[in-house]
C-alpha atoms as a PDB file:
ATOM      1  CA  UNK A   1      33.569 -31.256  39.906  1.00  0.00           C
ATOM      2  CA  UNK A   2      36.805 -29.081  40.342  1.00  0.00           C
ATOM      3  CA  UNK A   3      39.468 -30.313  41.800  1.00  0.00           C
ATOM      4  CA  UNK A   4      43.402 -29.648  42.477  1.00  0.00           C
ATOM      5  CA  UNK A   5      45.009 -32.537  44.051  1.00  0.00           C
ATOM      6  CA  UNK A   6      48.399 -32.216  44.810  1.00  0.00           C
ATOM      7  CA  UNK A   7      51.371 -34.892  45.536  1.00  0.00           C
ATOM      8  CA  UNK A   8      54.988 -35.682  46.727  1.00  0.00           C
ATOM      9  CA  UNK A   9      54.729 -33.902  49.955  1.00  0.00           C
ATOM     10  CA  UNK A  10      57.651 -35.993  52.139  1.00  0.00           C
ATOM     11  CA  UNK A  11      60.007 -35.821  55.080  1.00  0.00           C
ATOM     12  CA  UNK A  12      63.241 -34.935  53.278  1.00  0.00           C
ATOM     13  CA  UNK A  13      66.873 -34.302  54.005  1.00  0.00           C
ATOM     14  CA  UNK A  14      68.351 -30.718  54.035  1.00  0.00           C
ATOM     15  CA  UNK A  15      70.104 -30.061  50.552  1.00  0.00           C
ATOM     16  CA  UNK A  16      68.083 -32.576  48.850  1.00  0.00           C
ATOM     17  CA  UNK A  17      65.005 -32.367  46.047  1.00  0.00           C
ATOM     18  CA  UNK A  18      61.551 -33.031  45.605  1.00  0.00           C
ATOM     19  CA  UNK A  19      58.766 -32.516  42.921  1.00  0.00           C
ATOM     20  CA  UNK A  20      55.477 -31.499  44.116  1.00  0.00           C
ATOM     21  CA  UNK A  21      52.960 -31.745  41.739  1.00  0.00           C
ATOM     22  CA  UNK A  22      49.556 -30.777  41.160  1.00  0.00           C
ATOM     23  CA  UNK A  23      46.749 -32.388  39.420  1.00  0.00           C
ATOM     24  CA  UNK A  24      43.640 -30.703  37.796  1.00  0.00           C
ATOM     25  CA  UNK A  25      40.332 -32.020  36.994  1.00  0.00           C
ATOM     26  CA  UNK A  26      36.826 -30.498  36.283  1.00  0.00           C
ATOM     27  CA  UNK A  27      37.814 -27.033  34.465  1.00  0.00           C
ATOM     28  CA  UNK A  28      39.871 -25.876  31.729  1.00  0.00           C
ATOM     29  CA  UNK A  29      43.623 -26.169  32.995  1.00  0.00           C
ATOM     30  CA  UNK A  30      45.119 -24.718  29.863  1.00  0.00           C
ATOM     31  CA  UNK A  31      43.349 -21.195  30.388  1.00  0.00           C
ATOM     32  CA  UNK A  32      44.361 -20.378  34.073  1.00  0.00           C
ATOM     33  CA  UNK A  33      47.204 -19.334  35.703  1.00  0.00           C
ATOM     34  CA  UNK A  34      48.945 -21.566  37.933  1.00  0.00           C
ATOM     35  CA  UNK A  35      50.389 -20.333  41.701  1.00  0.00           C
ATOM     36  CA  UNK A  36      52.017 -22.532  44.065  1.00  0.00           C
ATOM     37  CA  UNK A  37      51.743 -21.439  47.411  1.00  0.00           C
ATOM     38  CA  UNK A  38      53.276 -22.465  51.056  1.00  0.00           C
ATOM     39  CA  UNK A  39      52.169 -21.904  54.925  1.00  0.00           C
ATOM     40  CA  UNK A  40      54.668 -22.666  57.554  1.00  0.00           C
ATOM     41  CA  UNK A  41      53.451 -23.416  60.844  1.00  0.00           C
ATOM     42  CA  UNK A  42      52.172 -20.179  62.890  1.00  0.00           C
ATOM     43  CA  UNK A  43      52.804 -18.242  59.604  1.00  0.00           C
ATOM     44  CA  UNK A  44      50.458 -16.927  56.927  1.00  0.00           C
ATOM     45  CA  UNK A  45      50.037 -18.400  53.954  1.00  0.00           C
ATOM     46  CA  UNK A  46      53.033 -17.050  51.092  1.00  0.00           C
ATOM     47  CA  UNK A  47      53.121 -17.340  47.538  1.00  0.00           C
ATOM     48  CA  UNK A  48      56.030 -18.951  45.811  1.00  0.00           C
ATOM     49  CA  UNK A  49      55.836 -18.219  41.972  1.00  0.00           C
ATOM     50  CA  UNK A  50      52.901 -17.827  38.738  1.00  0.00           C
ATOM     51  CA  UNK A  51      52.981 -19.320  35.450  1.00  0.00           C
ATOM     52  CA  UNK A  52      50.701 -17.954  33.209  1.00  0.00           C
ATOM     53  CA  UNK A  53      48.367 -19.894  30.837  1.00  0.00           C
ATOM     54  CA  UNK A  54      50.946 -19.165  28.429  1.00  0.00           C
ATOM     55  CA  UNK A  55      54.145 -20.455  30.323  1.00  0.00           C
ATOM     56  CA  UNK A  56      54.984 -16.822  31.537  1.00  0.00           C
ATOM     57  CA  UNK A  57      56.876 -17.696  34.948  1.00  0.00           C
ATOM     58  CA  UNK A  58      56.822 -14.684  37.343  1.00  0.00           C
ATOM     59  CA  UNK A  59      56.626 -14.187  41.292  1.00  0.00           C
ATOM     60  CA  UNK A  60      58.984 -16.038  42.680  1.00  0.00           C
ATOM     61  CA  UNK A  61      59.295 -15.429  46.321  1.00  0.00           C
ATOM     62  CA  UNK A  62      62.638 -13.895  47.275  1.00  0.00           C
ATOM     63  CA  UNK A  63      63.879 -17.188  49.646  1.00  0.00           C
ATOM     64  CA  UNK A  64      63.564 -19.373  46.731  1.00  0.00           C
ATOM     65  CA  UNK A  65      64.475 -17.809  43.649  1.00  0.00           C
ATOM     66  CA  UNK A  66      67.024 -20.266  42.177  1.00  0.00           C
ATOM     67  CA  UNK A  67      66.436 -23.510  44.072  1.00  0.00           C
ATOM     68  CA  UNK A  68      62.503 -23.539  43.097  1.00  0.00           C
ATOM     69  CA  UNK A  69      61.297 -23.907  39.528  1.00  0.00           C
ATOM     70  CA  UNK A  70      57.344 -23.575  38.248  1.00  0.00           C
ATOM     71  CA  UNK A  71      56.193 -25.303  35.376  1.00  0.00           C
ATOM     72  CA  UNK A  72      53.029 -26.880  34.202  1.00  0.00           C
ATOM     73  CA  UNK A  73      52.183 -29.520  31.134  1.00  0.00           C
ATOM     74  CA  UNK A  74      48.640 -28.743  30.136  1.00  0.00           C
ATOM     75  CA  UNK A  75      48.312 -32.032  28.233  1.00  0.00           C
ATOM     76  CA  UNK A  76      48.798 -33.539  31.557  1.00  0.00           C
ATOM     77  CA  UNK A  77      46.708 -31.085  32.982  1.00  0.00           C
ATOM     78  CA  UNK A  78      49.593 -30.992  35.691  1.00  0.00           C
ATOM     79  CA  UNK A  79      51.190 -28.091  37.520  1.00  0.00           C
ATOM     80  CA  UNK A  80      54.914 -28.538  39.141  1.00  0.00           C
ATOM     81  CA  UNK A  81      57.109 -27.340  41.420  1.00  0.00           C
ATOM     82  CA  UNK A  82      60.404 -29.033  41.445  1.00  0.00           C
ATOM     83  CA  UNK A  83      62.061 -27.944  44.638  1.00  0.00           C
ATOM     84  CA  UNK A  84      66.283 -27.885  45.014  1.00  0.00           C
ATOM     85  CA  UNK A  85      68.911 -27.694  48.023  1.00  0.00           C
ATOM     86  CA  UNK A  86      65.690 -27.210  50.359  1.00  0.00           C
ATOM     87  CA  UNK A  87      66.389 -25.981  53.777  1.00  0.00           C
ATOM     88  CA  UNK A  88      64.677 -26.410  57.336  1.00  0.00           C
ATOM     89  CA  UNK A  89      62.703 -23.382  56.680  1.00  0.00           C
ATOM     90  CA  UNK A  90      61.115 -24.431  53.509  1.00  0.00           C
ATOM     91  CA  UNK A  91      59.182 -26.966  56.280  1.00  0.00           C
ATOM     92  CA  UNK A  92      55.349 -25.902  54.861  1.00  0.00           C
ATOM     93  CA  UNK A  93      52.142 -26.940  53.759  1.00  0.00           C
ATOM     94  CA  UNK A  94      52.392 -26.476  50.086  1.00  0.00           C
ATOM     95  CA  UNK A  95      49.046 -25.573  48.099  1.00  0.00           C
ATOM     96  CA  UNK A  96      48.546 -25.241  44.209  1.00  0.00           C
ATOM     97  CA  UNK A  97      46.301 -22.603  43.304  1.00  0.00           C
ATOM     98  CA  UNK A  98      44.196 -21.789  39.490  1.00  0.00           C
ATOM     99  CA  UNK A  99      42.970 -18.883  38.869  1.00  0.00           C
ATOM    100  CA  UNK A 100      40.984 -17.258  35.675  1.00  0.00           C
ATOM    101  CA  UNK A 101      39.178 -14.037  37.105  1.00  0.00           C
ATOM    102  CA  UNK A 102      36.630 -14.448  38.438  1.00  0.00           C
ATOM    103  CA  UNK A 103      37.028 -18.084  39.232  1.00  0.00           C
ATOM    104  CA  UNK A 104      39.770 -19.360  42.028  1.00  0.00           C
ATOM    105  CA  UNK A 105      40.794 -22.901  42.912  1.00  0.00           C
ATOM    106  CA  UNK A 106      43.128 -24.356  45.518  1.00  0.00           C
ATOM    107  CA  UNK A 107      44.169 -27.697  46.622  1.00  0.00           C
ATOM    108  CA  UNK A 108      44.115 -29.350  50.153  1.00  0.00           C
ATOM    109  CA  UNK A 109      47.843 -28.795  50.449  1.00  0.00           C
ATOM    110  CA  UNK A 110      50.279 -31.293  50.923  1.00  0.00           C
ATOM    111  CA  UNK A 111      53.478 -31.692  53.655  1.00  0.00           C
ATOM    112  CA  UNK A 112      57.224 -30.958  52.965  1.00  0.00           C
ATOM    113  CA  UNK A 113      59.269 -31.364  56.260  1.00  0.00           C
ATOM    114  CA  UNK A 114      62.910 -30.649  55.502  1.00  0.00           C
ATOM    115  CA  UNK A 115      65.113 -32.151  58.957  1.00  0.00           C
ATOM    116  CA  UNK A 116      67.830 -33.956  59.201  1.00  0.00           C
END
């Protein structure tokens, strides 16, 4: 059974981190590429950056280039995305996302709230 569960979804304050991360099962993790994708409320659903299978990092959405980095460890079979100085308007539903042509995954999503 596939599945893409992610984690570490919190109410956090602005300028602060958090690691999302995003746990595969049931397919071969090593030979997709990995997207990270967000959906604020009323808004459609964005996506944030790609790493390749290989570790090629590409795609990162223009309002986060610099504060958000991609990454995966396929031994852990484990995508990240570790998120810096977030703002209000990074509040989303974040969703991790595998794809190998033809096949496509995502995850249920998980919360970031960024408020003071």
């Amino acid at each position: 059974q596939v599945q893409l569960v992610e984690s570490g979804g919190a109410l956090v304050q602005p300028g602060g981190p958090l690691r999302l991360s995003c746990a595969a099962s049931g397919f071969n993790f090593s030979n997709y590429d990995m997207r990270w994708y967000r959906q604020a409320p009323g808004k459609e659903r964005v996506r944030i950056a790609t790493i390749t299978n290989t570790g090629f990092i590409y795609n990162y959405e223009d309002s986060v280039t610099g504060r958000f980095t991609i990454s995966r460890d396929n031994a852990k079979n484990t995508s990240y995305l570790q998120m810096n100085s977030l703002k209000p308007k990074d509040t989303a539903v974040y969703y991790c996302h595998a794809r190998r042509n033809p096949s496509v995954y995502w995850g249920q999503g998980t919360q970031v709230a960024v408020s003071s």
